[in-house]
Structures are given as structure tokens and as C-alpha cells.
PDB file of N, CA and C in Angstrom:
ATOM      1  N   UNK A   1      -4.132  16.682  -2.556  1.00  0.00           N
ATOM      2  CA  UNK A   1      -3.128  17.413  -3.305  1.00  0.00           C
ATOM      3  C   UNK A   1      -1.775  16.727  -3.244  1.00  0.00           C
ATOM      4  N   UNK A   2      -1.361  16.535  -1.973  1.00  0.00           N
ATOM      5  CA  UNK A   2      -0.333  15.801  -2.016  1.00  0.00           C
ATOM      6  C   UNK A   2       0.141  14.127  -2.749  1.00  0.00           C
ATOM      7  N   UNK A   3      -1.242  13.701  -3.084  1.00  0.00           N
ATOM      8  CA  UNK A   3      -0.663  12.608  -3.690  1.00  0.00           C
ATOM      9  C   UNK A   3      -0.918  12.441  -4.755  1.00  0.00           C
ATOM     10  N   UNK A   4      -1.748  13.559  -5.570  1.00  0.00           N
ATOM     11  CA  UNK A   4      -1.515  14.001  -7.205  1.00  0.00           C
ATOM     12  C   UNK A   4      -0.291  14.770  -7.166  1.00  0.00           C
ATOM     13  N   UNK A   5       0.620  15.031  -6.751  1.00  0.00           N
ATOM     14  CA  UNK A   5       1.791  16.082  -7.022  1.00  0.00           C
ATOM     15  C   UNK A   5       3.083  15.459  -6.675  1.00  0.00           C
ATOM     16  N   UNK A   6       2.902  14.698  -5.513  1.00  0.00           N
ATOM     17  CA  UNK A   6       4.356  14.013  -4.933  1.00  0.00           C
ATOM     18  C   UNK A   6       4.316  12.532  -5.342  1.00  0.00           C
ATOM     19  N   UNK A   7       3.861  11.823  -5.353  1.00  0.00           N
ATOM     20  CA  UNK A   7       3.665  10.502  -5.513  1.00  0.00           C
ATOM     21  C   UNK A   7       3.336  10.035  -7.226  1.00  0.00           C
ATOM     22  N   UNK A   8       3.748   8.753  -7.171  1.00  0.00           N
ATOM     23  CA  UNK A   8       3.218   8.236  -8.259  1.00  0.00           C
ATOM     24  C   UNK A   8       2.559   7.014  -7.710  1.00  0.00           C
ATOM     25  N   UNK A   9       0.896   7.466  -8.389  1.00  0.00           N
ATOM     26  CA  UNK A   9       0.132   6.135  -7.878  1.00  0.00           C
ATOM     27  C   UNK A   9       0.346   4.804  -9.034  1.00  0.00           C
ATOM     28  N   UNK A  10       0.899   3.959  -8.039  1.00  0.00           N
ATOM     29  CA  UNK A  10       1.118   2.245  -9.193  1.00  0.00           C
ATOM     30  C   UNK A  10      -0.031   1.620  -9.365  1.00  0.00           C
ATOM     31  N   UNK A  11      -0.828   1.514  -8.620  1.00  0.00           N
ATOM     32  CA  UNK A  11      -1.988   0.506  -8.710  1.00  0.00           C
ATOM     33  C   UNK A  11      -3.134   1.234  -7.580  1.00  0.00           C
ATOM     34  N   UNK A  12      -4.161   0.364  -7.978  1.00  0.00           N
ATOM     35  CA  UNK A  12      -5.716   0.452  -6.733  1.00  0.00           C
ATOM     36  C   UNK A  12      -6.271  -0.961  -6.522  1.00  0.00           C
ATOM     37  N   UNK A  13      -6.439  -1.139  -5.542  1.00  0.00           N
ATOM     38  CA  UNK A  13      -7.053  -2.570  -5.193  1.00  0.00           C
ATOM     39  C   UNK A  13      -7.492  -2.062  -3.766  1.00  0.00           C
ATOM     40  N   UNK A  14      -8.767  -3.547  -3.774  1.00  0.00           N
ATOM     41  CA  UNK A  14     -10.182  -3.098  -2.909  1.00  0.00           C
ATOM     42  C   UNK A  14      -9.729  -4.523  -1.741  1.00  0.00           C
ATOM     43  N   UNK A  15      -9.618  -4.410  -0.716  1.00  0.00           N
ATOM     44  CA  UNK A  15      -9.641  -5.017   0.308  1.00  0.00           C
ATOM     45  C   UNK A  15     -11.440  -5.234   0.950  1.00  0.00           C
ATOM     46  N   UNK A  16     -11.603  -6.702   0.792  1.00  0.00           N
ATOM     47  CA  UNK A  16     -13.483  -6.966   0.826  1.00  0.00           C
ATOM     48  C   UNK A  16     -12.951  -8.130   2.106  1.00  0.00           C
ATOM     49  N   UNK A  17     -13.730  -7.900   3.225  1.00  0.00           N
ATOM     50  CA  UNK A  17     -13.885  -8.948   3.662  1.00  0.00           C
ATOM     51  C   UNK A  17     -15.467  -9.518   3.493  1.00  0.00           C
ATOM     52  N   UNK A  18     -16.247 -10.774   2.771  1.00  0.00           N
ATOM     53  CA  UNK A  18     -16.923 -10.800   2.939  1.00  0.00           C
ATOM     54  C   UNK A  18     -17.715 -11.790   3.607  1.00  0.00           C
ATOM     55  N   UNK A  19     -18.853 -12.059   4.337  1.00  0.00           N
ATOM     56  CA  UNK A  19     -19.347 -13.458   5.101  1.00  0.00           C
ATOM     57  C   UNK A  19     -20.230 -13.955   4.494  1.00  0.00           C
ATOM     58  N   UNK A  20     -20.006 -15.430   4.428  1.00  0.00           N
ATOM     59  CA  UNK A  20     -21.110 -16.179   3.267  1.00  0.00           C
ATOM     60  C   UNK A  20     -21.512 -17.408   4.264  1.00  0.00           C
ATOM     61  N   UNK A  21     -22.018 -17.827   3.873  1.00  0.00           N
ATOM     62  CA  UNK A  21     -22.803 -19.508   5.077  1.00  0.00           C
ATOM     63  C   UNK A  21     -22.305 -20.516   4.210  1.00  0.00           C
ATOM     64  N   UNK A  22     -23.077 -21.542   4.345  1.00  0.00           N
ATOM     65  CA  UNK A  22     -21.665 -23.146   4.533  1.00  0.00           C
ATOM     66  C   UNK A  22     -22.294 -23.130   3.097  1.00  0.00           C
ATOM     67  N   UNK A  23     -23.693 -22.921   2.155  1.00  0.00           N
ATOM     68  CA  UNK A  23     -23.514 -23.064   1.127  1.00  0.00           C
ATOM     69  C   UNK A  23     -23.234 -21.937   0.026  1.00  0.00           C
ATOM     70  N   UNK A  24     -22.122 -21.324   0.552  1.00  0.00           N
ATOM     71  CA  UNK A  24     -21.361 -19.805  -0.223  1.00  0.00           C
ATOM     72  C   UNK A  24     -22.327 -18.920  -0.771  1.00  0.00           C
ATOM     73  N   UNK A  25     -23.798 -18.405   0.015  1.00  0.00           N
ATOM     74  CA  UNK A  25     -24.324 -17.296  -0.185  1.00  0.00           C
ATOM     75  C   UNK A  25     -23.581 -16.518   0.657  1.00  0.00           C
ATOM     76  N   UNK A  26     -23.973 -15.351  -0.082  1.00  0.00           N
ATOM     77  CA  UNK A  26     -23.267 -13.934   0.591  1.00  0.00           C
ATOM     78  C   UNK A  26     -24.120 -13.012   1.660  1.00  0.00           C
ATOM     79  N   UNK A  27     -23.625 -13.306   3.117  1.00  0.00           N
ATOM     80  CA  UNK A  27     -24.668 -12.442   3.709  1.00  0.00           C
ATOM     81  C   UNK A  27     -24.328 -11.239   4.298  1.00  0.00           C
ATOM     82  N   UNK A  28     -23.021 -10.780   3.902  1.00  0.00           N
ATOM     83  CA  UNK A  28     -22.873  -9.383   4.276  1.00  0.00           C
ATOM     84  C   UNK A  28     -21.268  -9.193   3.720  1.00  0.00           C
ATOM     85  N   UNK A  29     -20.609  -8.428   4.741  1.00  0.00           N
ATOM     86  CA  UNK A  29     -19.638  -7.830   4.487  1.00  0.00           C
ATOM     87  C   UNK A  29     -19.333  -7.205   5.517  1.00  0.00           C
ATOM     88  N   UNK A  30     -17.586  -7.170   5.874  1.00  0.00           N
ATOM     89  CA  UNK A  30     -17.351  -6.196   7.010  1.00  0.00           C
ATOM     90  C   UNK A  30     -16.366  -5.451   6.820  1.00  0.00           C
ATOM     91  N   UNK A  31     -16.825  -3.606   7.150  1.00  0.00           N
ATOM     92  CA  UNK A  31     -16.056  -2.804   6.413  1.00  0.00           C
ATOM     93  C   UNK A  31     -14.933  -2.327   7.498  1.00  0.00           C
ATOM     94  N   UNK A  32     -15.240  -2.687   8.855  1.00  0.00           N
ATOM     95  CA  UNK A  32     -14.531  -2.041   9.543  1.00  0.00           C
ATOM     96  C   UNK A  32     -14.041  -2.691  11.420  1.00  0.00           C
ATOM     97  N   UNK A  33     -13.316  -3.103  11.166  1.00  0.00           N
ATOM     98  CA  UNK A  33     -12.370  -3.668  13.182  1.00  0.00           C
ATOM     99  C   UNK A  33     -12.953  -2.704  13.759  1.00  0.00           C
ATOM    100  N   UNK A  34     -12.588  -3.064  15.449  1.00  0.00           N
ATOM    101  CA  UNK A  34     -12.465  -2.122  16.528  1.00  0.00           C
ATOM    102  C   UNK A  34     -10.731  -2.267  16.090  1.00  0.00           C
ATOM    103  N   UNK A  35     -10.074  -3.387  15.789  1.00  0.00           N
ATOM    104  CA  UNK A  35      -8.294  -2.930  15.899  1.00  0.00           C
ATOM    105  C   UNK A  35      -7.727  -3.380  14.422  1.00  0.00           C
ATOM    106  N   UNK A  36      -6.205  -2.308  14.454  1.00  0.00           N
ATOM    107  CA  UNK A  36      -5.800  -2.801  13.370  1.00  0.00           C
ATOM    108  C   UNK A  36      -5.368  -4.327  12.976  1.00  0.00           C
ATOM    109  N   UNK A  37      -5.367  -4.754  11.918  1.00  0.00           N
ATOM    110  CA  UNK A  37      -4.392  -5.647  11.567  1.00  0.00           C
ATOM    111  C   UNK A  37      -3.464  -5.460  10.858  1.00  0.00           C
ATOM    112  N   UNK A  38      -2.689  -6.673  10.696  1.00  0.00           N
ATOM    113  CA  UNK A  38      -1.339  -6.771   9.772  1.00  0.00           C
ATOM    114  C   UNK A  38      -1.716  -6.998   8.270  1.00  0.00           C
ATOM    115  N   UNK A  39      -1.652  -6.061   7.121  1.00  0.00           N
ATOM    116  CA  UNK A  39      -1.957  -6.865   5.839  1.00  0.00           C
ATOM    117  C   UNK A  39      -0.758  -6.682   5.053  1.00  0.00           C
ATOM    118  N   UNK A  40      -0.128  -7.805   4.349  1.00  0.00           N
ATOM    119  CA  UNK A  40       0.155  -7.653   3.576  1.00  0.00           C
ATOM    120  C   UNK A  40       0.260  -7.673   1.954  1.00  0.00           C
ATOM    121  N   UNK A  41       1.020  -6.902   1.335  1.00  0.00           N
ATOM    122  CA  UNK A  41       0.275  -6.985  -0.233  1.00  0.00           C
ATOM    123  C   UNK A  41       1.719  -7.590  -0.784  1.00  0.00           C
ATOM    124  N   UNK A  42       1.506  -8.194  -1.868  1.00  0.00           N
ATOM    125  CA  UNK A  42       2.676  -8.764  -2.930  1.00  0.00           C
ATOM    126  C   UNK A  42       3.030  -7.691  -3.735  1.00  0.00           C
ATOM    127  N   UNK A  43       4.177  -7.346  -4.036  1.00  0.00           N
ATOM    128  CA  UNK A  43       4.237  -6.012  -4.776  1.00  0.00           C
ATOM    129  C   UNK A  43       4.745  -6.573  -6.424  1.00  0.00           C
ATOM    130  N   UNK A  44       3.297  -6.533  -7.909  1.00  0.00           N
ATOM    131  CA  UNK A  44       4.164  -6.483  -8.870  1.00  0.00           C
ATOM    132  C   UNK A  44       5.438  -6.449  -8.932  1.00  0.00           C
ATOM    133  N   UNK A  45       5.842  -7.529  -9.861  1.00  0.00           N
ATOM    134  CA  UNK A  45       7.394  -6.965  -9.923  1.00  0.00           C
ATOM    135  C   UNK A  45       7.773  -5.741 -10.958  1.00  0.00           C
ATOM    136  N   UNK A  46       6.552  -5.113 -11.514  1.00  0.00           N
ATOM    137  CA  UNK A  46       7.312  -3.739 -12.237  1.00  0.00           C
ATOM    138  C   UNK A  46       7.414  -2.532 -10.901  1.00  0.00           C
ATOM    139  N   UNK A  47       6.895  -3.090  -9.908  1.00  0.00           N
ATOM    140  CA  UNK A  47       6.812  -2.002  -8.934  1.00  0.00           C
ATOM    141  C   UNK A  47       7.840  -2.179  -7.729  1.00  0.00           C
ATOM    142  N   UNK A  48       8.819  -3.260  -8.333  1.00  0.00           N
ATOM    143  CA  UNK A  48       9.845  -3.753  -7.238  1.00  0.00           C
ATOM    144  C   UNK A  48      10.988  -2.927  -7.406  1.00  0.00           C
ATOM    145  N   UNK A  49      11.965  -2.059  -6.359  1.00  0.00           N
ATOM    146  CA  UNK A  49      13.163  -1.212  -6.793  1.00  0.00           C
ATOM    147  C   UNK A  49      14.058  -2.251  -6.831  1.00  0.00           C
ATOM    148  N   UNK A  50      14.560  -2.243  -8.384  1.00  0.00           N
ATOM    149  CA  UNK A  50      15.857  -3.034  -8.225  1.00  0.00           C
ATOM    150  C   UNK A  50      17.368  -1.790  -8.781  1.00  0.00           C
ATOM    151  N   UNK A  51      17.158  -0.770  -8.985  1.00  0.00           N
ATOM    152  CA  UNK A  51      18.073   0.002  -9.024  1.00  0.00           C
ATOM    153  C   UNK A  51      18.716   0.448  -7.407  1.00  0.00           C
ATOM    154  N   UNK A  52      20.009   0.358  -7.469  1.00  0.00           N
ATOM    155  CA  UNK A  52      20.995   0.581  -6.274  1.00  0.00           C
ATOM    156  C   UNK A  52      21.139   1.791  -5.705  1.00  0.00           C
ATOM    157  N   UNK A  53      20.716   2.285  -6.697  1.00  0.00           N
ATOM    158  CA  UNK A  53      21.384   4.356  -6.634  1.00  0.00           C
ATOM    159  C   UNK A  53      19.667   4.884  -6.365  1.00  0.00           C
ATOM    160  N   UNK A  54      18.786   3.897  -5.560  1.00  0.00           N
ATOM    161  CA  UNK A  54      17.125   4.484  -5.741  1.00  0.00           C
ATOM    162  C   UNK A  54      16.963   4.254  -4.329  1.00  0.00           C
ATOM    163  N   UNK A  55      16.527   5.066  -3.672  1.00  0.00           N
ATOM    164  CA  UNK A  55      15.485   4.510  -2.763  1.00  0.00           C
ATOM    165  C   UNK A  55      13.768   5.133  -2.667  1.00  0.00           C
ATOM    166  N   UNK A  56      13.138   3.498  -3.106  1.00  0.00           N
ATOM    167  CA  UNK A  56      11.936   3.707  -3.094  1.00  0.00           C
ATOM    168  C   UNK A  56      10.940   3.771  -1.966  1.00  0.00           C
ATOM    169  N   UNK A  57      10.509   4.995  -1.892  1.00  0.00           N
ATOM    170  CA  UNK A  57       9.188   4.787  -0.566  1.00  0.00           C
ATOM    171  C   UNK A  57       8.146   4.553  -1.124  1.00  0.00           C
ATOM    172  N   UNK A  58       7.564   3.582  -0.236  1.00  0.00           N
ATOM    173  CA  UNK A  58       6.098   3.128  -0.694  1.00  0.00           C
ATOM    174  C   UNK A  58       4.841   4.078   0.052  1.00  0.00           C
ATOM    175  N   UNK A  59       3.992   4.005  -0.313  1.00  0.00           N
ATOM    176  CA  UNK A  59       2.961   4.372   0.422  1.00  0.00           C
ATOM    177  C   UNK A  59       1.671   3.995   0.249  1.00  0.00           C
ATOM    178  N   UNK A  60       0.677   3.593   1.013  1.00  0.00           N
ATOM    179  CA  UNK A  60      -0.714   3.201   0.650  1.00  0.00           C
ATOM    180  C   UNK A  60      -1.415   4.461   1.439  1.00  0.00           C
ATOM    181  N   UNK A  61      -2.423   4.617   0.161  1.00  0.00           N
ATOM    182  CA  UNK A  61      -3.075   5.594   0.131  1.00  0.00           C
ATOM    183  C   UNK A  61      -5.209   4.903   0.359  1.00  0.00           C
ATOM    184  N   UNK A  62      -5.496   5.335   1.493  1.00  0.00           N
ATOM    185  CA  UNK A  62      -6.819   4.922   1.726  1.00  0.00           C
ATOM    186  C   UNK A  62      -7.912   5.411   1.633  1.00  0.00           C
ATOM    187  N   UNK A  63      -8.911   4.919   0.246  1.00  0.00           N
ATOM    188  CA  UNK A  63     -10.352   5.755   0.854  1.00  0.00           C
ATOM    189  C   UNK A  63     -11.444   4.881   1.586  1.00  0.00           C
ATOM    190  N   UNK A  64     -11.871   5.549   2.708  1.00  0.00           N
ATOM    191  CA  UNK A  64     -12.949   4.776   2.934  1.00  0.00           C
ATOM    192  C   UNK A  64     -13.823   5.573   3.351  1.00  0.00           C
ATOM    193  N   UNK A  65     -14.888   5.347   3.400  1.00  0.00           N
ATOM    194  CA  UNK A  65     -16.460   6.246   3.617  1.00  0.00           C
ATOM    195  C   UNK A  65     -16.293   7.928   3.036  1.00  0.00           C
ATOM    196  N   UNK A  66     -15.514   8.416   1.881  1.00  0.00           N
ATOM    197  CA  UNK A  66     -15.082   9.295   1.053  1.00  0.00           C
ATOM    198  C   UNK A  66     -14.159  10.204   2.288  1.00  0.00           C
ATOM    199  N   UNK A  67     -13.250   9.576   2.997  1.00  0.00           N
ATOM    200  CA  UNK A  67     -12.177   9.898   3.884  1.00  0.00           C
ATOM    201  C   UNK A  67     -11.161   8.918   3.115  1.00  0.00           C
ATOM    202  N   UNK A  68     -10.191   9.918   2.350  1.00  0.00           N
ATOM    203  CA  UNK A  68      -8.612   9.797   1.663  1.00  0.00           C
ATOM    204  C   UNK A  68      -7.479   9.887   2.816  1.00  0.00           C
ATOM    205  N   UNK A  69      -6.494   9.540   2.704  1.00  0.00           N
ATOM    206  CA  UNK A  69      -5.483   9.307   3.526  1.00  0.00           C
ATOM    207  C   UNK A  69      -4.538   8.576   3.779  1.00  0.00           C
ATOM    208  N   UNK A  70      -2.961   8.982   3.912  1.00  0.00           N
ATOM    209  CA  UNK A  70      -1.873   8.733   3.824  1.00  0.00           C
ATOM    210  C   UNK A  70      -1.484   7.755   4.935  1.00  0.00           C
ATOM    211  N   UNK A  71      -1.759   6.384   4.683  1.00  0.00           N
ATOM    212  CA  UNK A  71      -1.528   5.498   6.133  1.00  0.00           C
ATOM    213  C   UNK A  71      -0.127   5.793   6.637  1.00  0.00           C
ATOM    214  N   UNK A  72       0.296   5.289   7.275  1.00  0.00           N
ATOM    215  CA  UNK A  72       1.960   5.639   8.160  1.00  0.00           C
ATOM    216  C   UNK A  72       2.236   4.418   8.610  1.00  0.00           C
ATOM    217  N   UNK A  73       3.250   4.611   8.601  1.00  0.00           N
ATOM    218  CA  UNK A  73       4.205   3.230   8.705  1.00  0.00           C
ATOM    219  C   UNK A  73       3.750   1.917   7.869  1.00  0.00           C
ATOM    220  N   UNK A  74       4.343   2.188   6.525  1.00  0.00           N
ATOM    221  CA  UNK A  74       4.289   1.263   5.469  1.00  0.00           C
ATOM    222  C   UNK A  74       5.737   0.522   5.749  1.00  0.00           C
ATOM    223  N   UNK A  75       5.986  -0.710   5.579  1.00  0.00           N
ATOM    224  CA  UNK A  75       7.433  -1.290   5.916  1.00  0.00           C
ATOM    225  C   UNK A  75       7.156  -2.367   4.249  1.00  0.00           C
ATOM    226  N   UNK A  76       8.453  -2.053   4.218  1.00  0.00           N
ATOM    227  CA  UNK A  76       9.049  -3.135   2.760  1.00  0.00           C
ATOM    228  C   UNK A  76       9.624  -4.272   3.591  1.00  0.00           C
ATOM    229  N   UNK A  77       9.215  -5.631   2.681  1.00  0.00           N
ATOM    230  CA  UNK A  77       9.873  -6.962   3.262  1.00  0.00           C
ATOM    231  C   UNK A  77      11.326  -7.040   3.140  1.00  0.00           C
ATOM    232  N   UNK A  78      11.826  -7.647   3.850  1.00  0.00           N
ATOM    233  CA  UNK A  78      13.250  -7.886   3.563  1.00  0.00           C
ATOM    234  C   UNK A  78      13.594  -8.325   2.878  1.00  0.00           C
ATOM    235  N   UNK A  79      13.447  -8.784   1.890  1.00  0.00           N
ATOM    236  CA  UNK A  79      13.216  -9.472   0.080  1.00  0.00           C
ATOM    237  C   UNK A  79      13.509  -8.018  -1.228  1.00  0.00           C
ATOM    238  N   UNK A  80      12.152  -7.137  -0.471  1.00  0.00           N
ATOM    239  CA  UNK A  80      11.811  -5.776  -1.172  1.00  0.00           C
ATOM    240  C   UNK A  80      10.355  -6.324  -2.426  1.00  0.00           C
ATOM    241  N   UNK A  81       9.888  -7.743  -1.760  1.00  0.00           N
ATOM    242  CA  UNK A  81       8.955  -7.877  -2.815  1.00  0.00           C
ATOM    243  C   UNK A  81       7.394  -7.660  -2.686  1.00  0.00           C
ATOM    244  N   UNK A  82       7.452  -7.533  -1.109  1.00  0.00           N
ATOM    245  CA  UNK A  82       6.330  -7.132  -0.606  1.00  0.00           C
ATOM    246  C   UNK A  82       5.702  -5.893   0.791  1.00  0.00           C
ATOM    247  N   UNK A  83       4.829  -5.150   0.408  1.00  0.00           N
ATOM    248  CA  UNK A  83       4.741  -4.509   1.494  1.00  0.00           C
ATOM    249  C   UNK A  83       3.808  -4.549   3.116  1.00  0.00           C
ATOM    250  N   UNK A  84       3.945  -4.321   4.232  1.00  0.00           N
ATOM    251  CA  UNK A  84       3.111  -4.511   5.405  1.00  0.00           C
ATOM    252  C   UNK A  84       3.180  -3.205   5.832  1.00  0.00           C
ATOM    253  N   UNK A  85       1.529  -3.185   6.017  1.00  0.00           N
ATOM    254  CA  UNK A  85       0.901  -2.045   7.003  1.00  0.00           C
ATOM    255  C   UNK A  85      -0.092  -2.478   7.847  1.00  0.00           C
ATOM    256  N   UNK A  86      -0.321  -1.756   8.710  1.00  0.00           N
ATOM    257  CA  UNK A  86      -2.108  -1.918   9.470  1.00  0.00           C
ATOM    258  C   UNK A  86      -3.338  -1.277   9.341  1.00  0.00           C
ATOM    259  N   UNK A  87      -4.531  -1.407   9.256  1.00  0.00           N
ATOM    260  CA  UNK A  87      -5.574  -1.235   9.021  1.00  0.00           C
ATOM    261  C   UNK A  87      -6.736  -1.694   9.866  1.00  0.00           C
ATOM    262  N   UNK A  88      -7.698  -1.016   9.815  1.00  0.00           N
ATOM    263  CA  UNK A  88      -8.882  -1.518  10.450  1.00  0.00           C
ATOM    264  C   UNK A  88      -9.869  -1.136   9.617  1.00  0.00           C
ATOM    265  N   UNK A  89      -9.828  -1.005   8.782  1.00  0.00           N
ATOM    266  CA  UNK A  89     -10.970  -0.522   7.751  1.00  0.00           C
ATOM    267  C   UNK A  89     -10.371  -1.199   6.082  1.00  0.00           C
ATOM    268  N   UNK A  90     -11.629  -1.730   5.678  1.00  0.00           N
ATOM    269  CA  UNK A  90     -11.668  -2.767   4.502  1.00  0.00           C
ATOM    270  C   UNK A  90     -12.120  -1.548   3.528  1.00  0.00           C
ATOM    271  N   UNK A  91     -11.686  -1.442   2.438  1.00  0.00           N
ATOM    272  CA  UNK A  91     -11.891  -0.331   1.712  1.00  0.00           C
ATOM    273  C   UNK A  91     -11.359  -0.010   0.298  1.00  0.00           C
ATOM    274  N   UNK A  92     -10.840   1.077  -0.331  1.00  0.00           N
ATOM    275  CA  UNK A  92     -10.334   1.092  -1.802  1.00  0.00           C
ATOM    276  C   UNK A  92      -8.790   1.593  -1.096  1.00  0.00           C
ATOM    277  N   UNK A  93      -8.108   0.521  -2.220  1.00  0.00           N
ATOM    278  CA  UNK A  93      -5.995   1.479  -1.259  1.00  0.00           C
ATOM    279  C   UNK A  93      -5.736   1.921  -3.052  1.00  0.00           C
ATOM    280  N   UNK A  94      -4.811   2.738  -2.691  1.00  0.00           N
ATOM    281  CA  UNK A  94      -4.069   3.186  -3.866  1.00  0.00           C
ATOM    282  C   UNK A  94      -2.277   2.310  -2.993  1.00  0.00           C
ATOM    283  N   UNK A  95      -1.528   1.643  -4.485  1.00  0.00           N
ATOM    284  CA  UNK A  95      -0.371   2.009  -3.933  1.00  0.00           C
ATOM    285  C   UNK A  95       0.315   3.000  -4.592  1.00  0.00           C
ATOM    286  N   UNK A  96       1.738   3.652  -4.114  1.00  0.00           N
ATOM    287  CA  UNK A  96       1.687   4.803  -4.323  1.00  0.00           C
ATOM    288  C   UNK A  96       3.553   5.086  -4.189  1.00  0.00           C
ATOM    289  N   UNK A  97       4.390   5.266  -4.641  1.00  0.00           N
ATOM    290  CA  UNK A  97       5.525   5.774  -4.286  1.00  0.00           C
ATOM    291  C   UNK A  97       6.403   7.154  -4.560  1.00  0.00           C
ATOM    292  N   UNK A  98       7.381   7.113  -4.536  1.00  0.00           N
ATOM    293  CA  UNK A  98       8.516   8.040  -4.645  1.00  0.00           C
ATOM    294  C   UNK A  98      10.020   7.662  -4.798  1.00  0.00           C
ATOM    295  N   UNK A  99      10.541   8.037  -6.005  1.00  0.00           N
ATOM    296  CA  UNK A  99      11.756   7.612  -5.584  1.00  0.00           C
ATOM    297  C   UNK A  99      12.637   8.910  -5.299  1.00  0.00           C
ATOM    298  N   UNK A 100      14.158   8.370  -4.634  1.00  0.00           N
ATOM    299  CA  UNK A 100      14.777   9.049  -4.161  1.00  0.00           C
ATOM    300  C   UNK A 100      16.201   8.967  -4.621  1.00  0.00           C
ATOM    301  N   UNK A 101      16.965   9.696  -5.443  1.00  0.00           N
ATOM    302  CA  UNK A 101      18.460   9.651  -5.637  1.00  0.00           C
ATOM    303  C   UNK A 101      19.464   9.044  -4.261  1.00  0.00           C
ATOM    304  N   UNK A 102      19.664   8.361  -4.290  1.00  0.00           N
ATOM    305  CA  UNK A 102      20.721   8.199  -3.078  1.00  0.00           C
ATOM    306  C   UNK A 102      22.206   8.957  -3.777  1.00  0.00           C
ATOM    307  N   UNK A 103      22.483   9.657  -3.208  1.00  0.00           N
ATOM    308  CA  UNK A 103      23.887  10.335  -3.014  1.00  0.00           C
ATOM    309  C   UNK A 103      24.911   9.374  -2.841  1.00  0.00           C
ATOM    310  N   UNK A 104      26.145   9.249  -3.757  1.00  0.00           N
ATOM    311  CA  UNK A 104      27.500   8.633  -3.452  1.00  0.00           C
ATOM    312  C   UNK A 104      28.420   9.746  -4.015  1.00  0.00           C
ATOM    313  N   UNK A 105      29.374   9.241  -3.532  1.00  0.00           N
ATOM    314  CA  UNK A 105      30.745  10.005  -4.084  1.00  0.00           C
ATOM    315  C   UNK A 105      30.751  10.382  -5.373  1.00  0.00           C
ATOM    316  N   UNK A 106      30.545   9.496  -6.046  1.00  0.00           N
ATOM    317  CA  UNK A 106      30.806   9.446  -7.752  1.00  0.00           C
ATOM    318  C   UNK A 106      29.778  10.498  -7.725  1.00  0.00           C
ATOM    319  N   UNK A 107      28.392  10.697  -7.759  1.00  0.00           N
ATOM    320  CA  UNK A 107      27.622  11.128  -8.170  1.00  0.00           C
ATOM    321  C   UNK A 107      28.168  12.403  -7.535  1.00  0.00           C
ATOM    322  N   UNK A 108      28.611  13.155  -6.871  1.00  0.00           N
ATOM    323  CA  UNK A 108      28.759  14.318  -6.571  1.00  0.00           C
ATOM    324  C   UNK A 108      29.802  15.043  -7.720  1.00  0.00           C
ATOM    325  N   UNK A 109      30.491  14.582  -8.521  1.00  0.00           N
ATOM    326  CA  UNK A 109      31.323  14.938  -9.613  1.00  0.00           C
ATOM    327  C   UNK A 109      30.495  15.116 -10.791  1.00  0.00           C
TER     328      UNK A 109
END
């Protein structure tokens, strides 16, 4: 509910790790760590905030084994062109944001 109502989903992309042998058959796939890692994604640039008066939160949204869910602690690069989270599970992400009016002086008139 919450992320048909609050969010706007930008995109979906599938994170595959898969294992192949030295002559690139495919012999499996791995859906899931014992620990997280670091991934990061390149963020379209229609999905980059370049308005001043915005602040955009990102969010990746995860399904895996038909378990949905709001990862935590999404961080924007210091650029603003890309995002990092952690994971241990290879799966379908939604990305996903919100923007936010930032308040100034002017705008209070």
C-alpha cells in the first residue's frame, strides 16, 4: 500500500547473478548471500534532482521469493547521479521516490 500511494515508482530492474564455465554455458544462478553487499545503480538522468527548492528521496523497493519491501538506508552519491544500498538477495528492485518542497523564506510569502 505504501508504495502505490506515497511513492512514485521510476523504473524495475532484475539484479541476476549468474555462473557459467570457461566455455559460457550457464550452470546456475545465485539468488541469495549469507551477507549484504554494496550495490550500486546509475541513476537515469530523467530521474536525477536537479531542482534546488526539491529534495528527492530515493528508495528501492524489493521483491524476492513474493516478499515486497522497503530496503533502508538508500544513500545518493555525492554527484546525486547514483544510488548505494545493501543487499543479500539477487532479485526484482523497483526504484522509487518522493519529492519534498524544501521551505525558504521567499516561499513562506
Amino acid at each position: 500500500e505504501k508504495t502505490s500511494k506515497d511513492l512514485v515508482i521510476a523504473d524495475y530492474f532484475d539484479i541476476s547473478v549468474l555462473i557459467n564455465d570457461n566455455n559460457n554455458n550457464k550452470l546456475g544462478s545465485i539468488s541469495e548471500l549469507t551477507k549484504d553487499i554494496e550495490l550500486v545503480i546509475v541513476l537515469p538522468e530523467k530521474y536525477i534532482n536537479t531542482n534546488k527548492n526539491v529534495n528527492r528521496i530515493y528508495y528501492v523497493i524489493r521483491e524476492h521469493d513474493g516478499k515486497v519491501e522497503i530496503l533502508k538506508d538508500v544513500e545518493v552519491s555525492e554527484d546525486g547521479k547514483s544510488i548505494i544500498f545493501k543487499s543479500n538477495k539477487f532479485s526484482t528492485y523497483a526504484l522509487a521516490y518522493v519529492d519534498e518542497i524544501i521551505e525558504n523564506e521567499l516561499s513562506k510569502y
